[in-house]
C-alpha atoms as a PDB file:
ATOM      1  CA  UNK A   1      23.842  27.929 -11.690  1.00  0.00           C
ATOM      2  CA  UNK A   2      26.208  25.115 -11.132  1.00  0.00           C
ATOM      3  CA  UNK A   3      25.271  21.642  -9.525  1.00  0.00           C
ATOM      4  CA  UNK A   4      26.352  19.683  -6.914  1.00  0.00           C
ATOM      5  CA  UNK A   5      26.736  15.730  -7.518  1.00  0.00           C
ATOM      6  CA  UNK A   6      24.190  15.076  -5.522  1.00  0.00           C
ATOM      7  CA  UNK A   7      21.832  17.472  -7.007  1.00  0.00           C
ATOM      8  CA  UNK A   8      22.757  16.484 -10.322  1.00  0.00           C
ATOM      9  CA  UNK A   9      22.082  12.732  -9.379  1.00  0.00           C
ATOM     10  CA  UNK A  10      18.955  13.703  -7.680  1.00  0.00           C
ATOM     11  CA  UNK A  11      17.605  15.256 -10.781  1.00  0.00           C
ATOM     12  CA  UNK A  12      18.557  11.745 -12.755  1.00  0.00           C
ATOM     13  CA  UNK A  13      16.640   9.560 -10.843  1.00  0.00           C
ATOM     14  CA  UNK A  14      13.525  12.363 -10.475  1.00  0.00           C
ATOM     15  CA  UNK A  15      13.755  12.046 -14.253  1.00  0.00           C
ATOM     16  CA  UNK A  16      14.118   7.991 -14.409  1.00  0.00           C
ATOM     17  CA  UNK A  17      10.915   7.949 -11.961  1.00  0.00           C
ATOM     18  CA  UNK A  18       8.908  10.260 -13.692  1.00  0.00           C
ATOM     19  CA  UNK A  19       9.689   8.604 -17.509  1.00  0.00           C
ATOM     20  CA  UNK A  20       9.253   5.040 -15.834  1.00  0.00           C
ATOM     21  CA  UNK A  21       5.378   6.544 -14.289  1.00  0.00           C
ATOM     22  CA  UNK A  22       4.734   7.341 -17.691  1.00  0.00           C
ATOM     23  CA  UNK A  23       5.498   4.242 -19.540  1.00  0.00           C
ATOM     24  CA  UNK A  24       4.009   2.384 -16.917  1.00  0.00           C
ATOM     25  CA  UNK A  25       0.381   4.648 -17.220  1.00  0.00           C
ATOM     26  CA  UNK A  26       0.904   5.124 -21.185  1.00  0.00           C
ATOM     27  CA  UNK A  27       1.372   0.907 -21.468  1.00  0.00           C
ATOM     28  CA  UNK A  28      -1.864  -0.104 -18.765  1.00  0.00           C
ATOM     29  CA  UNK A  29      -4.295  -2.031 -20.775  1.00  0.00           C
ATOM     30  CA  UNK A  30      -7.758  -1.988 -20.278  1.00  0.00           C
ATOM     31  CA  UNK A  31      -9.093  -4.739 -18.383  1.00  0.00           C
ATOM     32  CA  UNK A  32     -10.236  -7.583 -21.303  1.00  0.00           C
ATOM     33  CA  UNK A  33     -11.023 -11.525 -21.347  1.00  0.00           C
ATOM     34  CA  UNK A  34      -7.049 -11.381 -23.279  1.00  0.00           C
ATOM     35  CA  UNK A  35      -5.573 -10.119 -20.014  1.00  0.00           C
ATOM     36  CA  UNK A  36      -7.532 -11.455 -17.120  1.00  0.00           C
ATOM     37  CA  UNK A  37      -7.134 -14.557 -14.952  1.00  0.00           C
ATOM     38  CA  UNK A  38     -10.554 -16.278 -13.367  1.00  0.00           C
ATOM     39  CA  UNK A  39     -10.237 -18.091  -9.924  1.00  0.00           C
ATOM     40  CA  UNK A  40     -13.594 -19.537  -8.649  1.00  0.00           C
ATOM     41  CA  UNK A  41     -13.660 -20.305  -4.805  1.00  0.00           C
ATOM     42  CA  UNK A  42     -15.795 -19.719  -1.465  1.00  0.00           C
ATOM     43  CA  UNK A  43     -15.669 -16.790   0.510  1.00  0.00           C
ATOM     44  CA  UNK A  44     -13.515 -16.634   3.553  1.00  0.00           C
ATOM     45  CA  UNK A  45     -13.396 -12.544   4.830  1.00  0.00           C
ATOM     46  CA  UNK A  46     -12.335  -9.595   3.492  1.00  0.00           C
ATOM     47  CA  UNK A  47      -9.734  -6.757   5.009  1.00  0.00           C
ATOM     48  CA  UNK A  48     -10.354  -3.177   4.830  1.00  0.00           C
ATOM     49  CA  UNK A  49      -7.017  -1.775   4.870  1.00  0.00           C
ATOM     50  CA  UNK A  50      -6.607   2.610   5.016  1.00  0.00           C
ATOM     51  CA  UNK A  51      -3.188   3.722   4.239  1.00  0.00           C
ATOM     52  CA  UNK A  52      -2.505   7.152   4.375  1.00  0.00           C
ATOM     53  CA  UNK A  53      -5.961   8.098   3.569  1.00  0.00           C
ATOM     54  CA  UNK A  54      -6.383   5.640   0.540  1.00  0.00           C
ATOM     55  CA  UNK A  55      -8.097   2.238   1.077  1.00  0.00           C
ATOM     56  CA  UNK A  56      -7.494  -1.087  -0.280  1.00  0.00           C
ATOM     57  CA  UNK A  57      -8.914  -4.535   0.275  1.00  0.00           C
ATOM     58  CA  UNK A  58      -7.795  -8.026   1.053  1.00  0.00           C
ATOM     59  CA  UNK A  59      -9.847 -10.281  -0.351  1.00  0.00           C
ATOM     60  CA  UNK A  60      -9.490 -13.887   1.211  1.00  0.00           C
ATOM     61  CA  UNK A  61     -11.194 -17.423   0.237  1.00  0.00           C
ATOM     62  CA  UNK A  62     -11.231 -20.444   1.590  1.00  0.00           C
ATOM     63  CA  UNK A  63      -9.096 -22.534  -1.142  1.00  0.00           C
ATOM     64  CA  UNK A  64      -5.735 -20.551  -0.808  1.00  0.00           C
ATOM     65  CA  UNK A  65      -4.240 -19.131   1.741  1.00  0.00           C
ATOM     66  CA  UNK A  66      -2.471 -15.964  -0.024  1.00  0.00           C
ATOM     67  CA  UNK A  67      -5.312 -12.980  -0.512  1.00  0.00           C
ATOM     68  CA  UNK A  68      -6.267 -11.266  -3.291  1.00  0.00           C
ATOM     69  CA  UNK A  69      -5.962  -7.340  -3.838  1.00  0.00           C
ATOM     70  CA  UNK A  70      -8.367  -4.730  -4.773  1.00  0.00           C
ATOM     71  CA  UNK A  71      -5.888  -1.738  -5.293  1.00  0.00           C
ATOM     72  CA  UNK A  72      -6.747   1.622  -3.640  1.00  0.00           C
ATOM     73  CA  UNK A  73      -6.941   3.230  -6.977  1.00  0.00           C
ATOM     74  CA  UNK A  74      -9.633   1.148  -8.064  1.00  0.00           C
ATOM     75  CA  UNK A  75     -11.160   1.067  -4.598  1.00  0.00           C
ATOM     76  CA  UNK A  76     -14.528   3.126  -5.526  1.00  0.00           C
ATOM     77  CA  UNK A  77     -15.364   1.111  -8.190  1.00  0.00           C
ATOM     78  CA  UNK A  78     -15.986  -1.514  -5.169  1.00  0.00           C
ATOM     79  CA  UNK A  79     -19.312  -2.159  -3.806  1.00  0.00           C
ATOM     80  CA  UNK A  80     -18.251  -2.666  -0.402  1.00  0.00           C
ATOM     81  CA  UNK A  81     -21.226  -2.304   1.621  1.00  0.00           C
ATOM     82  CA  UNK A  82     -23.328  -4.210  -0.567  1.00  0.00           C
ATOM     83  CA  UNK A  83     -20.609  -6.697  -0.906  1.00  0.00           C
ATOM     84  CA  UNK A  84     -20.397  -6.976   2.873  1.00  0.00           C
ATOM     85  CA  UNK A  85     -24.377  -6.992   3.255  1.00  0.00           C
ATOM     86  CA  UNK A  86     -24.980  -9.799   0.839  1.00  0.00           C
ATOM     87  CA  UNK A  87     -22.015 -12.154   0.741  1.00  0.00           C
ATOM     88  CA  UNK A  88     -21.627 -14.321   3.852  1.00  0.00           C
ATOM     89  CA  UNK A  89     -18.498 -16.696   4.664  1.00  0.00           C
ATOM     90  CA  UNK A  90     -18.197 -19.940   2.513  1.00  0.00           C
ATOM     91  CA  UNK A  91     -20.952 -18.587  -0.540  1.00  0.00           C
ATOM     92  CA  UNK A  92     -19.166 -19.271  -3.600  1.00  0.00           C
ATOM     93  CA  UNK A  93     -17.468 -16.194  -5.215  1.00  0.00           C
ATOM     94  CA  UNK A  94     -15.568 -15.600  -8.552  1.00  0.00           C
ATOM     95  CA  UNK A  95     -12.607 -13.511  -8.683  1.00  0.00           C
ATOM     96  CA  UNK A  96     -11.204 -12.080 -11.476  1.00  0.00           C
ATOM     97  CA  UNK A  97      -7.520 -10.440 -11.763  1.00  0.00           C
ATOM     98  CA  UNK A  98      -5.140  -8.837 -13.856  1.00  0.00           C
ATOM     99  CA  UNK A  99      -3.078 -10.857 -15.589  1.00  0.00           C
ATOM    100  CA  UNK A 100      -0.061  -7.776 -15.820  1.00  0.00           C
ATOM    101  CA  UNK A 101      -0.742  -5.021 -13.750  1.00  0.00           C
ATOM    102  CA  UNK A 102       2.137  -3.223 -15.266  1.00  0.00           C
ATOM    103  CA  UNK A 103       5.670  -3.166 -16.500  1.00  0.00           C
ATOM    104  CA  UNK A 104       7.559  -2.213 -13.475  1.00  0.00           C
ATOM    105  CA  UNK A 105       5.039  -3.672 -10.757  1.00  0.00           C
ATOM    106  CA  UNK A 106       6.542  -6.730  -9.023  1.00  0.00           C
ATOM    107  CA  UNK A 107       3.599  -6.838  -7.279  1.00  0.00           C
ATOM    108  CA  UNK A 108       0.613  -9.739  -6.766  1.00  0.00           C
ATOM    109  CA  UNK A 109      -1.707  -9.323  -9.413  1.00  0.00           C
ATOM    110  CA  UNK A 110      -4.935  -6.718  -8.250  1.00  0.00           C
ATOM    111  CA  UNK A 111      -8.569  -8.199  -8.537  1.00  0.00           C
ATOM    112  CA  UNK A 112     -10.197  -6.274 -11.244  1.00  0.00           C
ATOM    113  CA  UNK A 113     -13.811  -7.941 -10.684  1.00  0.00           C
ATOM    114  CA  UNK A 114     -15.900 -10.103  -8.129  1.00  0.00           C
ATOM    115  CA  UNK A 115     -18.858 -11.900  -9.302  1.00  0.00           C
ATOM    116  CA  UNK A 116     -21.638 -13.439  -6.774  1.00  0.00           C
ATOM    117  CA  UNK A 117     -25.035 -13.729  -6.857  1.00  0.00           C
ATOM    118  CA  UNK A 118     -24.899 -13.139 -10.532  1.00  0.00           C
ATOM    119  CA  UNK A 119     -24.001  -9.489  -9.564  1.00  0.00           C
ATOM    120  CA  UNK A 120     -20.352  -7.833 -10.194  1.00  0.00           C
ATOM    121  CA  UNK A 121     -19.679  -6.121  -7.085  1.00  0.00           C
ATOM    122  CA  UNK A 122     -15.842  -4.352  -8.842  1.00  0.00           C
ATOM    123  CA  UNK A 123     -16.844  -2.893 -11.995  1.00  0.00           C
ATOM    124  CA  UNK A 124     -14.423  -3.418 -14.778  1.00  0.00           C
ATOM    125  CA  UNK A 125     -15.877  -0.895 -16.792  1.00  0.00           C
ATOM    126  CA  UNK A 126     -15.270   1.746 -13.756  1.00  0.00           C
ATOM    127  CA  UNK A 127     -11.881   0.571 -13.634  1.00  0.00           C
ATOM    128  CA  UNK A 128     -11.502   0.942 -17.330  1.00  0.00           C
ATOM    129  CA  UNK A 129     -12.708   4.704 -17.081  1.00  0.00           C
ATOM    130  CA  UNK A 130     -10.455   5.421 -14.251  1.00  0.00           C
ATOM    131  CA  UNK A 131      -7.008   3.547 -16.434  1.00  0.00           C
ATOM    132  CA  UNK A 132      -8.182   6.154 -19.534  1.00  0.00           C
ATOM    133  CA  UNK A 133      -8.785   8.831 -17.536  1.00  0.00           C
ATOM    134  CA  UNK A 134      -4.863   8.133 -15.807  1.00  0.00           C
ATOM    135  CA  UNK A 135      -3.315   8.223 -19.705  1.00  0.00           C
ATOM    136  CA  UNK A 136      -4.331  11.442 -20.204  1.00  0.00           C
ATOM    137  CA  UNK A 137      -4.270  12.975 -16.077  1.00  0.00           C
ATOM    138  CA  UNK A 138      -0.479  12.006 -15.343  1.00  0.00           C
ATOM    139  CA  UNK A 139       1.103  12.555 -18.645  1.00  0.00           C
ATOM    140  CA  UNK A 140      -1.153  16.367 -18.232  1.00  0.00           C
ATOM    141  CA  UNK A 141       0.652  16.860 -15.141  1.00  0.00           C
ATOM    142  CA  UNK A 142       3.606  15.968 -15.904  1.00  0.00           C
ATOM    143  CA  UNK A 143       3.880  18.430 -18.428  1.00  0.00           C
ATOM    144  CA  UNK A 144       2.930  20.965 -16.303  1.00  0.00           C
ATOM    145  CA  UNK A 145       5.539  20.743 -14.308  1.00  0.00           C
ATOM    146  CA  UNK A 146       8.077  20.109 -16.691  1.00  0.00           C
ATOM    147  CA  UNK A 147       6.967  23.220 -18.250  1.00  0.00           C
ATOM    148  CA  UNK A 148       7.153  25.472 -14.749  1.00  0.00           C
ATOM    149  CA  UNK A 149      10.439  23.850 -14.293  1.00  0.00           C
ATOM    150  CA  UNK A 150      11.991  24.949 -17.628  1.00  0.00           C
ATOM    151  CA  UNK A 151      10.422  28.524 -17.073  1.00  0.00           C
ATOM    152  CA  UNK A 152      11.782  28.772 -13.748  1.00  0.00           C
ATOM    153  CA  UNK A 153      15.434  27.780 -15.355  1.00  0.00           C
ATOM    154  CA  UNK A 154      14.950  30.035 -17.739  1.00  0.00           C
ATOM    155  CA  UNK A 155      13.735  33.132 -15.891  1.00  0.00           C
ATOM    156  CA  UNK A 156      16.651  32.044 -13.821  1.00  0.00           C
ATOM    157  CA  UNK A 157      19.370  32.338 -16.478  1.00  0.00           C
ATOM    158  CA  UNK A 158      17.543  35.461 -17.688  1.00  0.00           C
ATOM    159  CA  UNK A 159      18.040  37.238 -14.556  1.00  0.00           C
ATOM    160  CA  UNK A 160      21.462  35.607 -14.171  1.00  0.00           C
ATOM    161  CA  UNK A 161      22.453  37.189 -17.884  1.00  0.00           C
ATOM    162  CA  UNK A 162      21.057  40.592 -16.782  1.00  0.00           C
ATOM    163  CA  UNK A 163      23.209  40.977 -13.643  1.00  0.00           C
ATOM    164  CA  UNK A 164      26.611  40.407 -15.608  1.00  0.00           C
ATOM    165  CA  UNK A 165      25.841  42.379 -18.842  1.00  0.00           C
ATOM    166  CA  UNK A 166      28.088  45.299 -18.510  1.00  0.00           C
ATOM    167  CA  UNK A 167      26.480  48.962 -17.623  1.00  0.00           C
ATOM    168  CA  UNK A 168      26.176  51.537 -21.467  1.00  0.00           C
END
């Protein structure tokens, strides 16, 4: 079973990918006062954005004119409807994001709670669950398949070892 360049770099950066998803799941923190950043300011809108099936928010207030991001991971631990019902343009809101999202994410840090009306319409705890429930999912899965890879190499080499063993 010889390969190509191209397979053989292909395989390398699968590898890099899947060893950089892990360390970046194995390293997430759960959301804490340590690693948290509090903004205070008045509601502007909010965007409902459906990629590919999975939604995300932009959350915009009147004081900046960047938005903030609820991440489509996190996205059901988002009171949405109520959040739409009861919060009207200019009430005063309190965001709360991540300080690091991760190690590799170059991204704008996601909003990891929203307080109003003394109620917290992203649970932190839900997102907590869901960050311990991703340290043991992915690395579970990704075992799996390393394991059905290295059994399909080796059935592979098995059968390859059969066909040139000479005939008794």
């Amino acid at each position: 079973m010889k390969l190509s360049l191209l397979q053989k770099v292909g395989i390398f950066l699968g590898s890099i990918l899947c060893i950089a998803i892990l360390v970046e799941v194995l390293t997430t923190q759960p959301i804490s006062k340590t690693n948290t950043t509090s903004f205070k300011g008045h509601f502007s809108y909010i965007e409902k954005i459906i990629t590919r099936g999975c939604t995300s928010y932009d959350l915009h207030i009147q004081e900046k004119q960047d938005f903030y991001k609820i991440s489509a991971d996190w996205s059901d631990c988002f009171a949405y409807n109520n959040f739409q019902y009861e919060i009207k343009v200019g009430q005063p809101i309190e965001i709360i994001t991540k300080k690091d999202n991760s190690l590799l994410s170059l991204r704008k840090p996601f909003v990891v709670s929203i307080l109003a009306n003394g109620r917290d319409y992203l649970s932190s705890s839900c997102i907590n669950q869901k960050i311990n429930d991703e340290k043991i999912t992915v690395p579970l899965i990704f075992g799996l398949l390393a394991l059905v890879l290295f059994t399909v190499v080796i059935i592979k080499k098995d059968k390859k070892f059969k066909r040139q063993a000479p005939f008794r």
